[in-house]
C-alpha atoms as a PDB file:
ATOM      1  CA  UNK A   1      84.996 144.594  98.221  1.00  0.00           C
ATOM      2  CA  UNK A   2      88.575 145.314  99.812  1.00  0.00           C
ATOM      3  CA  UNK A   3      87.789 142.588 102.854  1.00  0.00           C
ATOM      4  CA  UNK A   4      86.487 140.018 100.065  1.00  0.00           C
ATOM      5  CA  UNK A   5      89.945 140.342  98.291  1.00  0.00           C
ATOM      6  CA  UNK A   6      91.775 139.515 101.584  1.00  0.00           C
ATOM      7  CA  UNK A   7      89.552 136.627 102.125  1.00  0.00           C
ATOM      8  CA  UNK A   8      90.161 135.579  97.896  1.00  0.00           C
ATOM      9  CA  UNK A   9      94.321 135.801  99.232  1.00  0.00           C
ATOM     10  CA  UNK A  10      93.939 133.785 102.126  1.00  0.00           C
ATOM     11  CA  UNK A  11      92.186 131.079 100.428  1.00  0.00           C
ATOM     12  CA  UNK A  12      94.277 130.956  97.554  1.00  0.00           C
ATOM     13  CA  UNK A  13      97.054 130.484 100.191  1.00  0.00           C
ATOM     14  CA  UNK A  14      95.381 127.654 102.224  1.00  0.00           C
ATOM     15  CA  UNK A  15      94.749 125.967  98.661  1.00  0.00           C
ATOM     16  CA  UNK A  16      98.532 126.309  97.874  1.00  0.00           C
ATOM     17  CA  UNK A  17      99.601 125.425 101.475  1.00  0.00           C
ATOM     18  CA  UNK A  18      96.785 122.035 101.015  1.00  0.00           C
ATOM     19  CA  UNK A  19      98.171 120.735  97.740  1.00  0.00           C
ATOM     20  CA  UNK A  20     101.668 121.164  98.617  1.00  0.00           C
ATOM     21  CA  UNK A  21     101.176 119.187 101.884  1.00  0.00           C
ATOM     22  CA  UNK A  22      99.332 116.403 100.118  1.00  0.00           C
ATOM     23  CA  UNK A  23     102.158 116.060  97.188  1.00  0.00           C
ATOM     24  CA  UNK A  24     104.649 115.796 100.126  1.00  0.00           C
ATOM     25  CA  UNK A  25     102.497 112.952 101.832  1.00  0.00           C
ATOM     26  CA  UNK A  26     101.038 110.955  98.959  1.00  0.00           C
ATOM     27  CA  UNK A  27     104.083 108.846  98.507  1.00  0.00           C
ATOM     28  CA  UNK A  28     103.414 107.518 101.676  1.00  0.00           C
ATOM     29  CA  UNK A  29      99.791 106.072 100.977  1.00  0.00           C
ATOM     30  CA  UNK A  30     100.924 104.455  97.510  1.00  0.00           C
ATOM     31  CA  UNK A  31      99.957 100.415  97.864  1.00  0.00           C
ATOM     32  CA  UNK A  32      99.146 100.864 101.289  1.00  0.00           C
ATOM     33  CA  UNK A  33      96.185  99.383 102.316  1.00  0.00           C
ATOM     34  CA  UNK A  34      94.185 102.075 104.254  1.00  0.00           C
ATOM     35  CA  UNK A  35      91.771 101.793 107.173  1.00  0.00           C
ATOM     36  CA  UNK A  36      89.626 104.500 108.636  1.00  0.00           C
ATOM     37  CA  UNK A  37      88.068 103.136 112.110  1.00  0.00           C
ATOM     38  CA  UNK A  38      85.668 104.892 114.581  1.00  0.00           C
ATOM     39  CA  UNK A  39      83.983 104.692 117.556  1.00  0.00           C
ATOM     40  CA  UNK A  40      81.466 101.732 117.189  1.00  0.00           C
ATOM     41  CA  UNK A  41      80.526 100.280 120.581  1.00  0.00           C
ATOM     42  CA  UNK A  42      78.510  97.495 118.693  1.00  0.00           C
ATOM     43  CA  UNK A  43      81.845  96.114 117.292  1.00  0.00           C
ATOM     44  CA  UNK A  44      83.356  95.729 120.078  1.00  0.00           C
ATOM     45  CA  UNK A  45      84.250  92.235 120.968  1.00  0.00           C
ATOM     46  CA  UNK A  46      83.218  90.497 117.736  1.00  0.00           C
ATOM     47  CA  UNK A  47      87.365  89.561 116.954  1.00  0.00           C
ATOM     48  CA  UNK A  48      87.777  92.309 113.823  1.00  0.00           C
ATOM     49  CA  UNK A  49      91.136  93.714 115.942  1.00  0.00           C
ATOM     50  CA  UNK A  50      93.286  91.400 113.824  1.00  0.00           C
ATOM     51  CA  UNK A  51      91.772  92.728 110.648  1.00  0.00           C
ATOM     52  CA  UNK A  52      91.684  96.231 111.600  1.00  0.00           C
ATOM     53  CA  UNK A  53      96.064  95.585 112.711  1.00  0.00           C
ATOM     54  CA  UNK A  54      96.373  93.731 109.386  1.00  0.00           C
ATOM     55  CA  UNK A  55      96.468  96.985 107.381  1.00  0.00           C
ATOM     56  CA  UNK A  56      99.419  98.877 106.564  1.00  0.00           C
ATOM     57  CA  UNK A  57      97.776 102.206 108.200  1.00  0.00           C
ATOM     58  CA  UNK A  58      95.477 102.654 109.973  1.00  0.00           C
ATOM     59  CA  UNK A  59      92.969 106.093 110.523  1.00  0.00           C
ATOM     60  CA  UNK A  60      91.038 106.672 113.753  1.00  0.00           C
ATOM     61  CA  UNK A  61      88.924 109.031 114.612  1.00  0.00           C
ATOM     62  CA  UNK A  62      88.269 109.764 118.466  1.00  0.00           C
ATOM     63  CA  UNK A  63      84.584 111.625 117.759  1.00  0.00           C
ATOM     64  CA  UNK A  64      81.439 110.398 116.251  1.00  0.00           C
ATOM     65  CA  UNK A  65      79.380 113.043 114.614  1.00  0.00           C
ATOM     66  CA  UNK A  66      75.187 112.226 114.848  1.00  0.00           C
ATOM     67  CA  UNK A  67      74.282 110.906 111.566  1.00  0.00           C
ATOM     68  CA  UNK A  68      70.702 111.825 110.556  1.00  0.00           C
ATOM     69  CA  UNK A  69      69.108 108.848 109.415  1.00  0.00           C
END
């Protein structure tokens, strides 16, 4: 029970430590126009770079994860 109240404190911390990070960077993502990009080999050279630069911000993740299909 004692190392299950430690873990209940440490959560409750990461929550706290979670939403005050997000209030401090949601200002930055109002009316932006967001784009999350990833690796996708099949995409490459079909011309979508200019559409992928023409948003305000732009995500990208380095690392696919398998997708069970």
């Amino acid at each position: 029970m004692h190392n299950l109240l430690k873990t209940s404190v440490s959560i409750d911390k990461i929550q706290k430590s979670c939403e005050s990070l997000l209030l401090e960077v949601t200002p930055y993502f109002v009316d932006k126009r967001i784009v999350v990009v990833g690796p996708a080999d099949h995409l490459r050279g079909k011309g979508i770079c200019a559409k992928i630069d023409s948003y305000d911000l732009v995500v990208r993740l380095n690392h696919q994860w398998p997708v069970d299909k």
